[in-house]
N, C-alpha and C. Protein backbone atom coordinates (compact mmCIF):
# COMPACT_ATOMS: atom_id res chain seq x y z
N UNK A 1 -25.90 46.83 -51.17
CA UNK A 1 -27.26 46.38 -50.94
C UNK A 1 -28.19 47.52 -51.30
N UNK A 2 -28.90 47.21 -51.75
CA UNK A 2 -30.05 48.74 -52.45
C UNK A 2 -31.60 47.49 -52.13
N UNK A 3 -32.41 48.04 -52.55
CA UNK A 3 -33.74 47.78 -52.48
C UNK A 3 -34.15 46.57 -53.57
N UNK A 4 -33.54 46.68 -54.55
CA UNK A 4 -34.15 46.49 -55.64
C UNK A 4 -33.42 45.09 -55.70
N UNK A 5 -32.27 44.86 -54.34
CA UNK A 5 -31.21 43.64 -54.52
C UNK A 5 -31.76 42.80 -53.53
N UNK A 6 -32.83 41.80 -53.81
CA UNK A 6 -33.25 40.81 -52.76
C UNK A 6 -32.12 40.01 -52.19
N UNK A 7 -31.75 40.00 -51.02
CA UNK A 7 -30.67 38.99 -49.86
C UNK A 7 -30.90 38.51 -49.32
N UNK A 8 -30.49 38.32 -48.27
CA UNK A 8 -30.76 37.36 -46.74
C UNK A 8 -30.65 38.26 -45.33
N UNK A 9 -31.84 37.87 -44.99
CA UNK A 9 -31.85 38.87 -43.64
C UNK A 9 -32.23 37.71 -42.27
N UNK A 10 -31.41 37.95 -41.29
CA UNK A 10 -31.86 37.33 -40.06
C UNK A 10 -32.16 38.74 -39.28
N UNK A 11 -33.60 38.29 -38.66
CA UNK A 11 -33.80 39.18 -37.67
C UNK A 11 -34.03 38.37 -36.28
N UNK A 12 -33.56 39.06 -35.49
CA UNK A 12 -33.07 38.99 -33.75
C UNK A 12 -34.20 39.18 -33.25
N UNK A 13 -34.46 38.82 -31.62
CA UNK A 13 -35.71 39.53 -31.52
C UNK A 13 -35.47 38.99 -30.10
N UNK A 14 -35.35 40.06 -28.82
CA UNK A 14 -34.58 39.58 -27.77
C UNK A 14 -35.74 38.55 -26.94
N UNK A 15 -37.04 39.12 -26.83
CA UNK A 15 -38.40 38.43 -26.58
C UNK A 15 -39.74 38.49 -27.14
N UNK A 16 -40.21 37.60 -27.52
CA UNK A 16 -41.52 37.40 -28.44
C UNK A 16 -42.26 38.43 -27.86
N UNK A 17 -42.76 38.46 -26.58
CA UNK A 17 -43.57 39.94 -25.65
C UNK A 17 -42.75 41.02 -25.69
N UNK A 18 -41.52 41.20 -26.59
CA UNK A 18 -41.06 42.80 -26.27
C UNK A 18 -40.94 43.02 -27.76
N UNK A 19 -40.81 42.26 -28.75
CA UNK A 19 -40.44 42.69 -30.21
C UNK A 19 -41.30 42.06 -31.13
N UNK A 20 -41.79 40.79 -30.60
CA UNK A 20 -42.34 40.13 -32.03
C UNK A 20 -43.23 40.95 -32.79
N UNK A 21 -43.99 41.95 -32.48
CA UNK A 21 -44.79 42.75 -33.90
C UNK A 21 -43.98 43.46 -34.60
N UNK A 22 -42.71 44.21 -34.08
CA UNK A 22 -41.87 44.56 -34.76
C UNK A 22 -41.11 43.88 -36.02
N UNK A 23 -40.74 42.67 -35.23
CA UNK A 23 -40.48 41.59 -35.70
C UNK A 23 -41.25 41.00 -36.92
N UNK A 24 -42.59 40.79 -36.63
CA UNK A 24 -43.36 40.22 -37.63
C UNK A 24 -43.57 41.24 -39.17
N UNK A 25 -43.62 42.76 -38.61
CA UNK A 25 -43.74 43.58 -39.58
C UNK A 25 -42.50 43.62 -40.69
N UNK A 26 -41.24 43.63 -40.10
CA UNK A 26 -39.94 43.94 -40.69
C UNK A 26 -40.05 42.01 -41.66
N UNK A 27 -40.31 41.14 -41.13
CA UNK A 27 -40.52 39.50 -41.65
C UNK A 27 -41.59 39.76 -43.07
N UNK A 28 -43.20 40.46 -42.72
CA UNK A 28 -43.40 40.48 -43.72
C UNK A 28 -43.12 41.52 -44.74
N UNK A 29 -42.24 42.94 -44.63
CA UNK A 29 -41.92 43.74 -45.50
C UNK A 29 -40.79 43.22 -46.47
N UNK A 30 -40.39 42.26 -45.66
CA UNK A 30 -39.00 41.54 -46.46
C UNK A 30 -39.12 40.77 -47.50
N UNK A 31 -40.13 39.74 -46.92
CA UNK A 31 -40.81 38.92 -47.55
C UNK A 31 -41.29 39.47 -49.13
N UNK A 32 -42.30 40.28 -48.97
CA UNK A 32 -43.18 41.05 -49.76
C UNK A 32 -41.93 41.21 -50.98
N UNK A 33 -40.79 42.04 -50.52
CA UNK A 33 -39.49 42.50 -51.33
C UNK A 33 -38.68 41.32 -52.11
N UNK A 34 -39.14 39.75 -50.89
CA UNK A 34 -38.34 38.60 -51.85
C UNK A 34 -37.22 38.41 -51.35
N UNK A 35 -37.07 38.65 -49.86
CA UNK A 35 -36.06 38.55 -49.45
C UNK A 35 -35.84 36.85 -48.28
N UNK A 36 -34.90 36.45 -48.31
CA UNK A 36 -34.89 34.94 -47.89
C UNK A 36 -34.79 35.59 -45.91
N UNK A 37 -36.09 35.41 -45.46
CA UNK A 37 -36.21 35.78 -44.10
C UNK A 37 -36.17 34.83 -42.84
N UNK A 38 -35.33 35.30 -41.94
CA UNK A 38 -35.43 34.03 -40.77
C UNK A 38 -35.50 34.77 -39.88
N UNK A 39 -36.69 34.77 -38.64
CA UNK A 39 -36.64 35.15 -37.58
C UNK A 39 -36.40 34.18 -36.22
N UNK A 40 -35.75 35.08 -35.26
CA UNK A 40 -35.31 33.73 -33.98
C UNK A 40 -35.45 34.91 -32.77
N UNK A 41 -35.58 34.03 -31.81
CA UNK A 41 -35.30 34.89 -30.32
C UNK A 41 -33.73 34.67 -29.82
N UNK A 42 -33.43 35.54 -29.21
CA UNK A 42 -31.73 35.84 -28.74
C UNK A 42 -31.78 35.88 -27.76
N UNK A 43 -31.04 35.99 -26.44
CA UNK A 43 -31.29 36.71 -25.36
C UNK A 43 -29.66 38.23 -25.12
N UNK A 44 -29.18 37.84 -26.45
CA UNK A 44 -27.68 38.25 -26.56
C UNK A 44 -27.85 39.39 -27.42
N UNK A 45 -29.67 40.43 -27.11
CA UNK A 45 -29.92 41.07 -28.27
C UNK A 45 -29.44 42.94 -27.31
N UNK A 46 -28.61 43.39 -27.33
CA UNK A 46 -28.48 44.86 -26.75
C UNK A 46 -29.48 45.80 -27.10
N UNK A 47 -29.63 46.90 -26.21
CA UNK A 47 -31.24 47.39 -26.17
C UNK A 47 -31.11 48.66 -27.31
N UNK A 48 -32.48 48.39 -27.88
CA UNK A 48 -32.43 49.53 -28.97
C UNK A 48 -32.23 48.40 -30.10
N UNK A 49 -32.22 48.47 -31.56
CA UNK A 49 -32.16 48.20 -32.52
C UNK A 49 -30.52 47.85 -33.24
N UNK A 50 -29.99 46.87 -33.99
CA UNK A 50 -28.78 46.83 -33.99
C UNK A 50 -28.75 46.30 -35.91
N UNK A 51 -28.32 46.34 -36.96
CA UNK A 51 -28.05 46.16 -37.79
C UNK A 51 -26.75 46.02 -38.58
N UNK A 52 -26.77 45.28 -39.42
CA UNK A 52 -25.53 44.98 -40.00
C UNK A 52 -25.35 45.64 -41.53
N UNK A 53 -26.11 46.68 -41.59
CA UNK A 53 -26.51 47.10 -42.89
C UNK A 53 -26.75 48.43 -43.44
N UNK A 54 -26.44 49.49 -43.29
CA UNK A 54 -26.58 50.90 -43.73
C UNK A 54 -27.97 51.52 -44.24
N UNK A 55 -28.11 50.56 -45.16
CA UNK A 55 -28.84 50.63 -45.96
C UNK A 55 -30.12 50.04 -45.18
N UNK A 56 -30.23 49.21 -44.83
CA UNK A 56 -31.61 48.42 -43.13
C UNK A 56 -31.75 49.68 -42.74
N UNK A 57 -30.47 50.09 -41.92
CA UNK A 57 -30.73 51.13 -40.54
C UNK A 57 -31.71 52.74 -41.23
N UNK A 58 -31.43 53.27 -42.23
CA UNK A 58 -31.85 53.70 -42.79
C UNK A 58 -33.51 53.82 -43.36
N UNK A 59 -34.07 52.39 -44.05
CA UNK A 59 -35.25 51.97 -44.28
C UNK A 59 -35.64 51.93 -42.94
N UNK A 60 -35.16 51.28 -41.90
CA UNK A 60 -36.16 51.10 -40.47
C UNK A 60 -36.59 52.45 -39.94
N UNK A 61 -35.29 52.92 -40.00
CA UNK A 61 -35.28 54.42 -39.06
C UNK A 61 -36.89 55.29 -39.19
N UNK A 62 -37.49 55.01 -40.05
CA UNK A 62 -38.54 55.94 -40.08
C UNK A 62 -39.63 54.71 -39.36
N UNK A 63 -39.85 53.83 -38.69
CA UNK A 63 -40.74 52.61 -38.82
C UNK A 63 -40.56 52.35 -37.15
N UNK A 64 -39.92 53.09 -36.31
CA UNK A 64 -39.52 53.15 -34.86
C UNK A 64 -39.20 54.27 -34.35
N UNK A 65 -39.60 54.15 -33.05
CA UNK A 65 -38.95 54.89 -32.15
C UNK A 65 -37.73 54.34 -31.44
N UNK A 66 -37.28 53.04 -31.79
CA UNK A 66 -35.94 52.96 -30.66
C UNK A 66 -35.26 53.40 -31.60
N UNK A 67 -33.65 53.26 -31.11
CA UNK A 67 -32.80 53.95 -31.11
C UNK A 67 -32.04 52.63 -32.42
N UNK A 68 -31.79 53.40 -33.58
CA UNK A 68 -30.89 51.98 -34.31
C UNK A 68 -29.72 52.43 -34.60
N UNK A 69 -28.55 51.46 -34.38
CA UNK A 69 -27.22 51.35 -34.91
C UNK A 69 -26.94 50.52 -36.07
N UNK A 70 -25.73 51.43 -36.64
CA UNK A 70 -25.39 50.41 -37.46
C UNK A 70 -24.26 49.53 -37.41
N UNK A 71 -23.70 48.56 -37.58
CA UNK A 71 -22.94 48.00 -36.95
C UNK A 71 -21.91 46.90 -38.05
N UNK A 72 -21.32 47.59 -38.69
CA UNK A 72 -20.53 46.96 -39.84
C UNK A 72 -19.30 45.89 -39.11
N UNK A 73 -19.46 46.00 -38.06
CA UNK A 73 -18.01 44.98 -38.04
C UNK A 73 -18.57 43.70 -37.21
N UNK A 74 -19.93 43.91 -36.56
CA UNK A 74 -20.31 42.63 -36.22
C UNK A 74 -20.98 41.52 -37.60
N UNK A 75 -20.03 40.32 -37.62
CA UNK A 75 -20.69 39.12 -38.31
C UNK A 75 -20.92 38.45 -38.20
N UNK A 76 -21.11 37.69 -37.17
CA UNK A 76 -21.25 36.64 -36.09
C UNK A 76 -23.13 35.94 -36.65
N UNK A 77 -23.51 36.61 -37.15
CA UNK A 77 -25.23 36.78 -37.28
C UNK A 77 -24.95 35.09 -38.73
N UNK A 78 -24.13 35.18 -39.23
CA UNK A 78 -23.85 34.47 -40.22
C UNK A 78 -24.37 34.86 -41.93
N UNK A 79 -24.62 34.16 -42.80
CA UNK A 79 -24.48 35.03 -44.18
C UNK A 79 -25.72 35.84 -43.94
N UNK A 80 -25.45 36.81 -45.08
CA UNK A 80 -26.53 37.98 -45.08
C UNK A 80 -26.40 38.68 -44.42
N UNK A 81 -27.51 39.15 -43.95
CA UNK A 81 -27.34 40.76 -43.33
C UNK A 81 -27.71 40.04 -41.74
N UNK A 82 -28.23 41.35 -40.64
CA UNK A 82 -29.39 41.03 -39.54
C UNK A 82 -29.71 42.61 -39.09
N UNK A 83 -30.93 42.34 -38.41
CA UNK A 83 -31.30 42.86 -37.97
C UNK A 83 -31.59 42.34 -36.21
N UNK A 84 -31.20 43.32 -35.37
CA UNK A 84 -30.94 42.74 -33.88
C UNK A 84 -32.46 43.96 -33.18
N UNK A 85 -33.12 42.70 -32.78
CA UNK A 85 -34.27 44.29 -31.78
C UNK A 85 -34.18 43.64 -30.20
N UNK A 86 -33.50 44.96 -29.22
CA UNK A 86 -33.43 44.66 -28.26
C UNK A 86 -34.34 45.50 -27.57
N UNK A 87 -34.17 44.95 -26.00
CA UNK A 87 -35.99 46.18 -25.25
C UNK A 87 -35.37 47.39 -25.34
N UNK A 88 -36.37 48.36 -25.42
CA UNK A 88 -36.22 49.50 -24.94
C UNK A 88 -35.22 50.18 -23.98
N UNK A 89 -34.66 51.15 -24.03
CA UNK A 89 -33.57 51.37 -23.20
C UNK A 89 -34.15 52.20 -22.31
């Protein structure tokens, strides 16, 4: 996955009052890039930031203060990538 390779991203978002601007920002940067974006609320979201993508955790990392993982063996999110934002720890 590089930049220049538009995919599929689901982003997580444990509550609309704890993430959605986060949320909305990462929806329209994706967008902008051409990327096929779906955002949803979870309640199954662990606190701090969670990704399925190296290459995400990386681009976000400068765009927050929580804490992000990367997390290659969860796939459960279904095709594409995700991005998981949980509250604050």
């Amino acid at each position: 996955m590089s930049a220049s390779t538009p995919g599929k991203v689901t982003i997580f978002c444990i509550e609309d009052a704890k993430c959605s601007d986060l949320a909305l920002n990462l929806e329209n940067a994706f967008e902008s890039a051409h990327w096929d974006v779906t955002v949803t609320n979870s309640t199954m979201v662990p606190p701090g930031i969670l990704s399925s993508s190296e290459f995400l955790v990386n681009a976000i990392r400068s765009t927050t203060e929580l804490p992000i993982t990367f997390d290659r063996f969860n796939r459960n999110a279904g095709p594409g990538e995700f991005i998981a934002i949980g509250a604050r720890p």
